[in-house]
C-alpha atoms as a PDB file:
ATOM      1  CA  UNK A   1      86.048 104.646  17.632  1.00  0.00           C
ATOM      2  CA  UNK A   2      89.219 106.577  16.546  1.00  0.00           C
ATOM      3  CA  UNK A   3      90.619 108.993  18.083  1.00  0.00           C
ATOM      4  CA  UNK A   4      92.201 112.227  16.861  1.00  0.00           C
ATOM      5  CA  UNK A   5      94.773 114.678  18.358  1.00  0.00           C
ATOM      6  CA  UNK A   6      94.113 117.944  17.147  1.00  0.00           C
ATOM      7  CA  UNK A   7      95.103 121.771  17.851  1.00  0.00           C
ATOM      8  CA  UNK A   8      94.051 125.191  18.316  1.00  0.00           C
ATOM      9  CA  UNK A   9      95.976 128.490  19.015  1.00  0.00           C
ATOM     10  CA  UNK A  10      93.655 132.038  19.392  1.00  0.00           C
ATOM     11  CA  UNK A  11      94.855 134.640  16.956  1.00  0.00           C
ATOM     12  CA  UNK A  12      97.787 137.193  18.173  1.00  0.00           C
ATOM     13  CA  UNK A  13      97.479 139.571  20.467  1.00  0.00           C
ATOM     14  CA  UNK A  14      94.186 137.307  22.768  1.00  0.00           C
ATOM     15  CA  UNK A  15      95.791 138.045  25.810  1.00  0.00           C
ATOM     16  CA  UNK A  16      98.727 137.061  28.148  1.00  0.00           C
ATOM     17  CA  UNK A  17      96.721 137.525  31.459  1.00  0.00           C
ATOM     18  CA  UNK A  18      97.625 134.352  33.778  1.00  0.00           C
ATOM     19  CA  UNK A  19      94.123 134.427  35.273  1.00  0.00           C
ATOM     20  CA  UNK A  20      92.534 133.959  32.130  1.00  0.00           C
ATOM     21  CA  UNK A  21      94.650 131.284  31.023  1.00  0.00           C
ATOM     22  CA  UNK A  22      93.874 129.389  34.449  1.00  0.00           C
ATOM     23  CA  UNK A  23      90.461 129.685  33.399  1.00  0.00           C
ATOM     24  CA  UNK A  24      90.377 128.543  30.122  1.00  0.00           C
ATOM     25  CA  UNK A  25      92.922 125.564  31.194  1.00  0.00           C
ATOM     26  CA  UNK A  26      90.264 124.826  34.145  1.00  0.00           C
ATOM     27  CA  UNK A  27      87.614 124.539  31.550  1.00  0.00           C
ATOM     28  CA  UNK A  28      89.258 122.182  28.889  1.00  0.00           C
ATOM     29  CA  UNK A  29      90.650 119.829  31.508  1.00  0.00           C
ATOM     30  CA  UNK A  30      86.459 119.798  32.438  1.00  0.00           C
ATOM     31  CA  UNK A  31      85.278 118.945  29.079  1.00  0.00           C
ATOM     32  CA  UNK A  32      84.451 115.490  28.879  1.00  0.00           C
ATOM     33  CA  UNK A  33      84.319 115.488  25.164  1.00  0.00           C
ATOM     34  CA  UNK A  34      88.271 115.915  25.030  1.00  0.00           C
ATOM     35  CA  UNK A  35      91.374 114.256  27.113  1.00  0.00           C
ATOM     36  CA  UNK A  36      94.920 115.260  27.570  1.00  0.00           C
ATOM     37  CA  UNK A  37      94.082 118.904  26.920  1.00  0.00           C
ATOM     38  CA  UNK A  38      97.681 120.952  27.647  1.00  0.00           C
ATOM     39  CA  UNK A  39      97.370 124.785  27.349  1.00  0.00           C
ATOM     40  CA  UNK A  40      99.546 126.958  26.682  1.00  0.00           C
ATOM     41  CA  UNK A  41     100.003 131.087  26.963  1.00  0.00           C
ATOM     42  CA  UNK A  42     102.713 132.404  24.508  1.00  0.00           C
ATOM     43  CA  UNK A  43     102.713 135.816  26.691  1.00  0.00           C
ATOM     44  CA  UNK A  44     105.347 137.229  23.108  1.00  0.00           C
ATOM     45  CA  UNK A  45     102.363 136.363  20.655  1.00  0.00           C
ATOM     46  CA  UNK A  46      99.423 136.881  23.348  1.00  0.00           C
ATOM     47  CA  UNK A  47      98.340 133.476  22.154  1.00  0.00           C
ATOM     48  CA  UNK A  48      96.424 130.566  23.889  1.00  0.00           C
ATOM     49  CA  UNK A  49      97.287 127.053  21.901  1.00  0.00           C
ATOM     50  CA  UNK A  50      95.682 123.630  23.333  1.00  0.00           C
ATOM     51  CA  UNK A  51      96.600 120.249  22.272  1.00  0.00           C
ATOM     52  CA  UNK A  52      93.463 117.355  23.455  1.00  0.00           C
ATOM     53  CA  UNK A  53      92.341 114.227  21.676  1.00  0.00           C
ATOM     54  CA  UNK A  54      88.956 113.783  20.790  1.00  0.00           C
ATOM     55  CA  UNK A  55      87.279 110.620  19.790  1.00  0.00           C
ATOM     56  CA  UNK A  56      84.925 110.513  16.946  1.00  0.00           C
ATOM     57  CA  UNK A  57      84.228 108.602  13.644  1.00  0.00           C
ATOM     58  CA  UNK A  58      85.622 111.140  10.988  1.00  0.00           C
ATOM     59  CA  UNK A  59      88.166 114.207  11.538  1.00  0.00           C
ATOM     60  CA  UNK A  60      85.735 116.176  10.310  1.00  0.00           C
ATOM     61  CA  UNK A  61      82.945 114.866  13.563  1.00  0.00           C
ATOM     62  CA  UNK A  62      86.179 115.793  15.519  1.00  0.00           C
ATOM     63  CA  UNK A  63      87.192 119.157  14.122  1.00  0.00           C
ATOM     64  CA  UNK A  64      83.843 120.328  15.241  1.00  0.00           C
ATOM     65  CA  UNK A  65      83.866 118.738  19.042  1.00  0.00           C
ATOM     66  CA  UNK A  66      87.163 120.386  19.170  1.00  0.00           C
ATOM     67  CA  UNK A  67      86.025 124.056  17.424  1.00  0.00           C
ATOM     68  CA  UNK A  68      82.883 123.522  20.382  1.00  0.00           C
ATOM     69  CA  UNK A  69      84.973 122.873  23.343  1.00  0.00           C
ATOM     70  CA  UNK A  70      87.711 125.608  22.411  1.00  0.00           C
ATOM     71  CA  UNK A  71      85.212 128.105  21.869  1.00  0.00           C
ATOM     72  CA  UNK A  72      83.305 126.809  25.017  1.00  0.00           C
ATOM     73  CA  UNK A  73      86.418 127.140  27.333  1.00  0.00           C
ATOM     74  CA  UNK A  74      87.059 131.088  25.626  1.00  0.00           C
ATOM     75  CA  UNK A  75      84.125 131.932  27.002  1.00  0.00           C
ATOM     76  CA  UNK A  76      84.340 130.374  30.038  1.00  0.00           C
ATOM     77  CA  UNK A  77      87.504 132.373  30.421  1.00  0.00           C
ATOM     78  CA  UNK A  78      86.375 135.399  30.039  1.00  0.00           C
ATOM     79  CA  UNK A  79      86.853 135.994  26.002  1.00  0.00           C
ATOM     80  CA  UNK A  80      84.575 136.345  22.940  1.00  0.00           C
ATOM     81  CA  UNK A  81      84.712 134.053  20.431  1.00  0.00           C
ATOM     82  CA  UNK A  82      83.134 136.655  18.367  1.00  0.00           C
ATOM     83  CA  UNK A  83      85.776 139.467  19.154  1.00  0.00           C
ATOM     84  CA  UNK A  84      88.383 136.594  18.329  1.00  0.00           C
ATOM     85  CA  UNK A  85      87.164 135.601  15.105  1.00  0.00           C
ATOM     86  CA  UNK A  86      85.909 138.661  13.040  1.00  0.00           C
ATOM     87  CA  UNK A  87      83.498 138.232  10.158  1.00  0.00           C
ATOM     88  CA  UNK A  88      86.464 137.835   7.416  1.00  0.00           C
ATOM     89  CA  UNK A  89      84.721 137.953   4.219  1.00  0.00           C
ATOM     90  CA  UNK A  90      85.720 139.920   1.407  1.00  0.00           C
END
């Protein structure tokens, strides 16, 4: 099956709290659906970015696994997906 290496980053101004961070680095590095996760807090942009591989049959099958598991570890951390991502339509 192939395998993808894909990326996220949390819109400005997330957070820069350490603790969080731990907790949302704890939780990828859990997820069995992804490998090699690095995290990374940009304390200037109050961003979290992760970088994982995911294997699946399309990108598309693996844009979703990764959208799940980044969400997943957010709220493991202690942050809303729904806060993060506001209903942006016109």
């Amino acid at each position: 099956m192939p395998e993808f290496t894909l990326s996220i980053e949390t819109p400005e101004g997330t957070t820069t709290d350490e603790d969080v961070m731990a907790r949302f680095d704890e939780a990828m590095r859990a997820s069995e659906d992804v490998r090699g996760s690095t995290a990374i807090l940009d304390h200037g942009a109050g961003t979290i970015s992760s970088t994982f591989q995911v294997e699946a049959p399309t990108l598309e099958v693996a844009q979703m696994i990764a959208i799940r598991v980044f969400a997943d570890a957010l709220r493991s951390a202690g942050l809303s997906g729904d806060s993060l991502w506001p209903d942006r339509r016109p």
